[in-house]
C-alpha atoms as a PDB file:
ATOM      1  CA  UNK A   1    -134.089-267.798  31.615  1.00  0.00           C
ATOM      2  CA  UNK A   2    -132.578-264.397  30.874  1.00  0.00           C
ATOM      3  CA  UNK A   3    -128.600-263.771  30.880  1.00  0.00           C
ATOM      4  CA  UNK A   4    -127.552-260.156  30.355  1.00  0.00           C
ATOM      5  CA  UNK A   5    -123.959-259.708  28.777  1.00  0.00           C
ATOM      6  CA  UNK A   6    -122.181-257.016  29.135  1.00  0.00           C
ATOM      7  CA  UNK A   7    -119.398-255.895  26.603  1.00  0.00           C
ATOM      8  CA  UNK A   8    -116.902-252.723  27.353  1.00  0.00           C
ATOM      9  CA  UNK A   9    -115.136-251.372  24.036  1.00  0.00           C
ATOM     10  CA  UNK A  10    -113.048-248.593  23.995  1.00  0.00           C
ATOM     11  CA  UNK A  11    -111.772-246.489  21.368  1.00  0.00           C
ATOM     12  CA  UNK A  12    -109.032-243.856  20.877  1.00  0.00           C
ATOM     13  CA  UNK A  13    -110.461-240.792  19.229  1.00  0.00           C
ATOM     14  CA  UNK A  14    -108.076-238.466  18.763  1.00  0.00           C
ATOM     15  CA  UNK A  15    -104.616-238.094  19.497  1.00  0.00           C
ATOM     16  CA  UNK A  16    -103.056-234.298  19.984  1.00  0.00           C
ATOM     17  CA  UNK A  17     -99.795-233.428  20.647  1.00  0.00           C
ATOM     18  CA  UNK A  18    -100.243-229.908  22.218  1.00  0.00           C
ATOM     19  CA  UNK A  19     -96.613-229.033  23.506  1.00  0.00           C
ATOM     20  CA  UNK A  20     -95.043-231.940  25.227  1.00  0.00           C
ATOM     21  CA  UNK A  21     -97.667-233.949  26.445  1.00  0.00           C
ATOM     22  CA  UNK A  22     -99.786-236.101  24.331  1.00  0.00           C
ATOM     23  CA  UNK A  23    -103.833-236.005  24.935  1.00  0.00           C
ATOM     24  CA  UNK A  24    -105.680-238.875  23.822  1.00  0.00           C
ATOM     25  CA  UNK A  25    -109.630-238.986  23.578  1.00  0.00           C
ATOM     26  CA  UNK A  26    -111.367-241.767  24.279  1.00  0.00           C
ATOM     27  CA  UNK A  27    -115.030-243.330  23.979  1.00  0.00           C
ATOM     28  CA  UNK A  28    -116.132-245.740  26.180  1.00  0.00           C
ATOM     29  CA  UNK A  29    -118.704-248.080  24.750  1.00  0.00           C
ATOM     30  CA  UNK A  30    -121.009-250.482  27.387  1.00  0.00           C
ATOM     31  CA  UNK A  31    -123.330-252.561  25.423  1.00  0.00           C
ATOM     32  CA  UNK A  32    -125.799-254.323  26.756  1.00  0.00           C
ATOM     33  CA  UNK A  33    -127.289-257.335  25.220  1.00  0.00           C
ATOM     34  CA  UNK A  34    -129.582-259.897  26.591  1.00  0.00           C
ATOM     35  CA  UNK A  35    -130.392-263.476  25.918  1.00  0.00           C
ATOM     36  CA  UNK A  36    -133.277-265.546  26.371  1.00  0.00           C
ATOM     37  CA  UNK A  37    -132.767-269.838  26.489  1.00  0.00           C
ATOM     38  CA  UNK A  38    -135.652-272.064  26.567  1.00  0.00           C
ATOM     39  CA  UNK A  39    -136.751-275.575  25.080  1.00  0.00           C
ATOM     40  CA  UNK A  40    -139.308-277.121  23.203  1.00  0.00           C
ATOM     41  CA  UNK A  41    -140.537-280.605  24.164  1.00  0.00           C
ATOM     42  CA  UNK A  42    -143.567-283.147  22.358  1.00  0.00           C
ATOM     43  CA  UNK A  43    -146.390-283.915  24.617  1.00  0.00           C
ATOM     44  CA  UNK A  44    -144.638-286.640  25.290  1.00  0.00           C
ATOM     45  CA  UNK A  45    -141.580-284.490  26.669  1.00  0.00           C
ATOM     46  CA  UNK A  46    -139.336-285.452  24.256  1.00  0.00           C
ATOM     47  CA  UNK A  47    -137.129-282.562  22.896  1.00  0.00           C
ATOM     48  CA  UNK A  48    -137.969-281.754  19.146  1.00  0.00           C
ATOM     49  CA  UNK A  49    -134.616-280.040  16.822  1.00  0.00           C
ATOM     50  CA  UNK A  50    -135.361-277.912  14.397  1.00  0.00           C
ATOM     51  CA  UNK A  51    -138.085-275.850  15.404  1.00  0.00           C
ATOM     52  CA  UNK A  52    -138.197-272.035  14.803  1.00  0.00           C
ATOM     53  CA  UNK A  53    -138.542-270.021  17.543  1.00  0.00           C
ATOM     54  CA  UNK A  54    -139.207-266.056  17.384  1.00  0.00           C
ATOM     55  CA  UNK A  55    -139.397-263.345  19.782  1.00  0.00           C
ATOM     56  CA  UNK A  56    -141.313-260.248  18.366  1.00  0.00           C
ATOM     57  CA  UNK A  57    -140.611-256.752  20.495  1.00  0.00           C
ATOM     58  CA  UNK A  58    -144.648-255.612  21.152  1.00  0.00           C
ATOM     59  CA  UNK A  59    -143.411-251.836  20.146  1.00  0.00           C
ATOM     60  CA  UNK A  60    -141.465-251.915  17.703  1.00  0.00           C
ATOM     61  CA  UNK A  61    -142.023-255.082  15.444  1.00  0.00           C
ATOM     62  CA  UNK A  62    -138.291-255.836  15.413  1.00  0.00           C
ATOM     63  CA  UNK A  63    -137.663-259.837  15.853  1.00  0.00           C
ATOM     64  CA  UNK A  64    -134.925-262.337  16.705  1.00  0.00           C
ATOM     65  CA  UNK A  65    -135.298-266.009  15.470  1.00  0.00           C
ATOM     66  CA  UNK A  66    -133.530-268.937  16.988  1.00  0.00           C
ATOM     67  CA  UNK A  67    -133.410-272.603  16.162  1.00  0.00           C
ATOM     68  CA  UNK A  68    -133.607-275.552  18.527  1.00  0.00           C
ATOM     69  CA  UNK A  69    -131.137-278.213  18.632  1.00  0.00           C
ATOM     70  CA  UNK A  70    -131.148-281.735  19.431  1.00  0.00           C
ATOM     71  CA  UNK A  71    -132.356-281.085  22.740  1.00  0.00           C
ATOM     72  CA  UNK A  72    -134.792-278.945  21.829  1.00  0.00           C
ATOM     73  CA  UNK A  73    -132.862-276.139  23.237  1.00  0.00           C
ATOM     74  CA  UNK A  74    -132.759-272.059  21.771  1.00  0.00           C
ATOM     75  CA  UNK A  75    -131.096-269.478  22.539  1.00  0.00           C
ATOM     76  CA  UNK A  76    -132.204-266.073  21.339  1.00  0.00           C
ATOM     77  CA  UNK A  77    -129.737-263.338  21.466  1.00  0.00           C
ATOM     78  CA  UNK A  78    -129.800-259.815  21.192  1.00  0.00           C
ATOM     79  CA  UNK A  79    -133.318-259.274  23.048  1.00  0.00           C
ATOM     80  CA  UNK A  80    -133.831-255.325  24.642  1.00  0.00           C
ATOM     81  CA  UNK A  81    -133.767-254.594  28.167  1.00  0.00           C
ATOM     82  CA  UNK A  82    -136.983-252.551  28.928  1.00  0.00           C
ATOM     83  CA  UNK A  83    -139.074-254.067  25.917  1.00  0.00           C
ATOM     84  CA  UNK A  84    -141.957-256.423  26.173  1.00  0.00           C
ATOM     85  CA  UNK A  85    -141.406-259.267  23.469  1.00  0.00           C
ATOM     86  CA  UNK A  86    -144.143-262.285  21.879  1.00  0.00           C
ATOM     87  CA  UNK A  87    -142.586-265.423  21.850  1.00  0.00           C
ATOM     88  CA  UNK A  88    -143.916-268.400  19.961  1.00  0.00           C
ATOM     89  CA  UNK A  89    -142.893-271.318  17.742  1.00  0.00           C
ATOM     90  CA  UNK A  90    -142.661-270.624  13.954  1.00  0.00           C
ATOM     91  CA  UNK A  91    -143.294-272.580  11.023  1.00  0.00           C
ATOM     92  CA  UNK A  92    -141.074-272.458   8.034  1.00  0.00           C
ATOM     93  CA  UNK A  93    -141.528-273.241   4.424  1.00  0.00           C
ATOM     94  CA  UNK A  94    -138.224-275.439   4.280  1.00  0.00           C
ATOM     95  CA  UNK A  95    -138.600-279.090   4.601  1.00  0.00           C
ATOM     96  CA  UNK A  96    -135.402-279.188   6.053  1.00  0.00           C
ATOM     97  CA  UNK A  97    -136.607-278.263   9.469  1.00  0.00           C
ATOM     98  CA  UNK A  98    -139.543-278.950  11.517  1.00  0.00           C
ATOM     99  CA  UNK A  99    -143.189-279.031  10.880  1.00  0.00           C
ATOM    100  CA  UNK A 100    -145.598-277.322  13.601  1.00  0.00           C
ATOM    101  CA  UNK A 101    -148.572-278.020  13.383  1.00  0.00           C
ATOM    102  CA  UNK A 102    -149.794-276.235  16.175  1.00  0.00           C
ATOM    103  CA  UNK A 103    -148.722-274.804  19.411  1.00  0.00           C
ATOM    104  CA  UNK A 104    -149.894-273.955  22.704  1.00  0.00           C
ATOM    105  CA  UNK A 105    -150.269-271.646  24.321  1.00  0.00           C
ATOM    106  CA  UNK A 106    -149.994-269.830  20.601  1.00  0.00           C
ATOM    107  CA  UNK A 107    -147.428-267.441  22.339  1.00  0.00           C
ATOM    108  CA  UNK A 108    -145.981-266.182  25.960  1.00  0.00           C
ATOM    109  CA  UNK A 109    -145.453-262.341  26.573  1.00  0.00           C
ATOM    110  CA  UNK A 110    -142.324-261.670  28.245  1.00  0.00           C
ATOM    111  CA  UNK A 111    -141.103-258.383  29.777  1.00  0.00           C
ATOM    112  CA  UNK A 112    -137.078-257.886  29.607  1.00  0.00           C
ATOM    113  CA  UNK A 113    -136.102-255.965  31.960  1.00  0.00           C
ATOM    114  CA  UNK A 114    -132.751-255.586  34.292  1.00  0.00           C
ATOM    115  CA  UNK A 115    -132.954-256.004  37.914  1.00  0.00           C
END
């Protein structure tokens, strides 16, 4: 599932007094960010925590890395509308978290695009 999220910043510029009314300039800022949320289950079905999950952009190389819970749930953030990205599970040299030994299908191509 993809959620787009929207934040609207805006900034004073400059502030002139040019006689007797003030002129302020502002920028407005719209960022768009979107998210991607998925799980990863066993064969079995059962949820597995603590596996790395990455999503690659196809054209640039640029990645964002999420980590499942204990519901084998991720979330990863800051994906680019318009860009194709390679998702796939990750394994990590840090005991801490899990062990993959293999995954299929080794990764999914997703497009993220607003519509």
């Amino acid at each position: 599932m993809l959620v787009l999220e929207n934040y609207y910043c805006e900034y004073a510029l400059l502030s002139l007094n040019c006689g007797c009314w003030p002129i302020l300039l502002y920028l407005t800022l719209i960022i768009f960010q979107c998210s991607g949320m998925g799980s990863v289950t066993l064969l079995t079905g059962h949820p597995k925590e603590g596996v790395f999950v990455e999503a690659r952009s196809e054209s640039t190389g640029f990645y964002e890395e999420a980590t499942t819970d204990a519901f084998g749930r991720f979330c990863l953030r800051g994906l680019v509308p318009g860009s194709t990205y390679s998702i796939r599970v990750v394994a990590k040299d840090n005991l801490q978290f899990a062990v993959v030994e293999r995954a299929s299908p080794k990764y999914l191509s997703v497009n993220v695009s607003l519509t």
